[in-house]
Protein backbone atom coordinates (compact mmCIF):
# COMPACT_ATOMS: atom_id res chain seq x y z
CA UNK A 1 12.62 16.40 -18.99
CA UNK A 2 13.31 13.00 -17.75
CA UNK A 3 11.47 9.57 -18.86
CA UNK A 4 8.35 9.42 -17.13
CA UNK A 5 8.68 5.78 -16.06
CA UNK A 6 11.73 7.27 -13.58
CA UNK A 7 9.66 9.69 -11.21
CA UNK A 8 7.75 8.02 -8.65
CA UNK A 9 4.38 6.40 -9.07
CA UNK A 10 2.52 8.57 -6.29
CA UNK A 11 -1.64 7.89 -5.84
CA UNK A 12 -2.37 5.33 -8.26
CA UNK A 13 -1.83 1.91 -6.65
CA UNK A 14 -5.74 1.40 -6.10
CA UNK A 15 -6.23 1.79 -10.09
CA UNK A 16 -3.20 -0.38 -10.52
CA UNK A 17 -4.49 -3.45 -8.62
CA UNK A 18 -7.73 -3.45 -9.89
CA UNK A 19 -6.26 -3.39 -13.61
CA UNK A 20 -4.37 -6.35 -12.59
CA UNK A 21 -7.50 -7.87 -10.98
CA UNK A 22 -9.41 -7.48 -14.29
CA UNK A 23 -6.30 -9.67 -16.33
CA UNK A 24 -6.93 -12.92 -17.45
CA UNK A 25 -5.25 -15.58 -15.95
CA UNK A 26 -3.95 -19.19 -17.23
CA UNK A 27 -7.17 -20.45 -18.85
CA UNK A 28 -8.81 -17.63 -19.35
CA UNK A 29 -9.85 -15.69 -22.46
CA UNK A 30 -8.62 -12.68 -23.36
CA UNK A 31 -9.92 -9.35 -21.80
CA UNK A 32 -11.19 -5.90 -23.06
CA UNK A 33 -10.49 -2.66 -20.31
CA UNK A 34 -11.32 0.83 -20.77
CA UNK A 35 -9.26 3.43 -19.75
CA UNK A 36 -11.14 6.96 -19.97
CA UNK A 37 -9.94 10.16 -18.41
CA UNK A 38 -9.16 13.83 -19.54
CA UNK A 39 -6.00 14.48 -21.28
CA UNK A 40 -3.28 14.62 -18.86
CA UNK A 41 -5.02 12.47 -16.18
CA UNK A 42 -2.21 9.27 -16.46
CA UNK A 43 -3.61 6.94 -18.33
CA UNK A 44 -0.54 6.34 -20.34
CA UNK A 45 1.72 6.37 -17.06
CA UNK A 46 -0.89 3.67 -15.64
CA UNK A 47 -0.56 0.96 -18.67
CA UNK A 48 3.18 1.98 -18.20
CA UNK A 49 3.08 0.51 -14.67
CA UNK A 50 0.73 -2.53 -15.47
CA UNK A 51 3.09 -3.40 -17.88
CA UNK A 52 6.21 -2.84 -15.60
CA UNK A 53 4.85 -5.11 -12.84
CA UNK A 54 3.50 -8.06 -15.30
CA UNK A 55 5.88 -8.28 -17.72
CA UNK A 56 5.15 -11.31 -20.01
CA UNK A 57 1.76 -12.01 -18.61
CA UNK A 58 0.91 -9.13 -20.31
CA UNK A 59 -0.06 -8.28 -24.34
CA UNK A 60 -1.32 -4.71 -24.91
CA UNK A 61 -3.24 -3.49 -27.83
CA UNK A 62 -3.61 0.11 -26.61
CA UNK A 63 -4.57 3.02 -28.88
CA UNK A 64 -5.85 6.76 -28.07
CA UNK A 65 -8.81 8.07 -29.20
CA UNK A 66 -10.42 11.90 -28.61
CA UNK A 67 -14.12 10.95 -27.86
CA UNK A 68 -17.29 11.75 -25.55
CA UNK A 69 -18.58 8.13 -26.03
CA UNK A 70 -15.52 5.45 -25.34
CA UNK A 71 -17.03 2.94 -25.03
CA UNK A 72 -18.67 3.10 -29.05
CA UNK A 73 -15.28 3.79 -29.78
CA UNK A 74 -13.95 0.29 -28.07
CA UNK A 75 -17.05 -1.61 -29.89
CA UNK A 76 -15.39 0.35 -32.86
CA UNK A 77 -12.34 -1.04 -32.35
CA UNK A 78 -13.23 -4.40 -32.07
CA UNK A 79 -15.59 -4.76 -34.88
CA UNK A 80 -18.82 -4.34 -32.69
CA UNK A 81 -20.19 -1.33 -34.51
């Protein structure tokens, strides 16, 4: 099977921009985005294409987590619960 960033990025462009809308930019403080979907659904080839179009503008701290309730699992993460 071939790397996943090589096949075309078909159907996702809306998600795409508005991920990039939702960065911070110079000034800014840092930002907090959920990504929720069923297993399979792209998630992981999404942040793959954020970070392919921003390069350096971009620091991930990504991590997966099997859930019904992300977003307790995000305050989780960041110390909120």
């Amino acid at each position: 099977m071939s790397d996943v960033s090589q096949r075309p990025f078909v159907g996702r462009t809306r998600q795409l921009n508005a991920l990039t809308e939702l960065l911070p930019g110079p000034g800014d403080g840092p930002r907090a985005v959920l990504l929720a979907g069923a297993r399979g659904c792209g998630r992981t080839r999404l942040v793959t294409e954020l970070e392919n179009a921003l390069g350096d503008r971009l620091m991930l701290r990504w991590r997966f987590e099997e859930t019904d309730d992300g977003v307790a699992a995000l305050l989780r993460l960041h110390g909120g619960m």
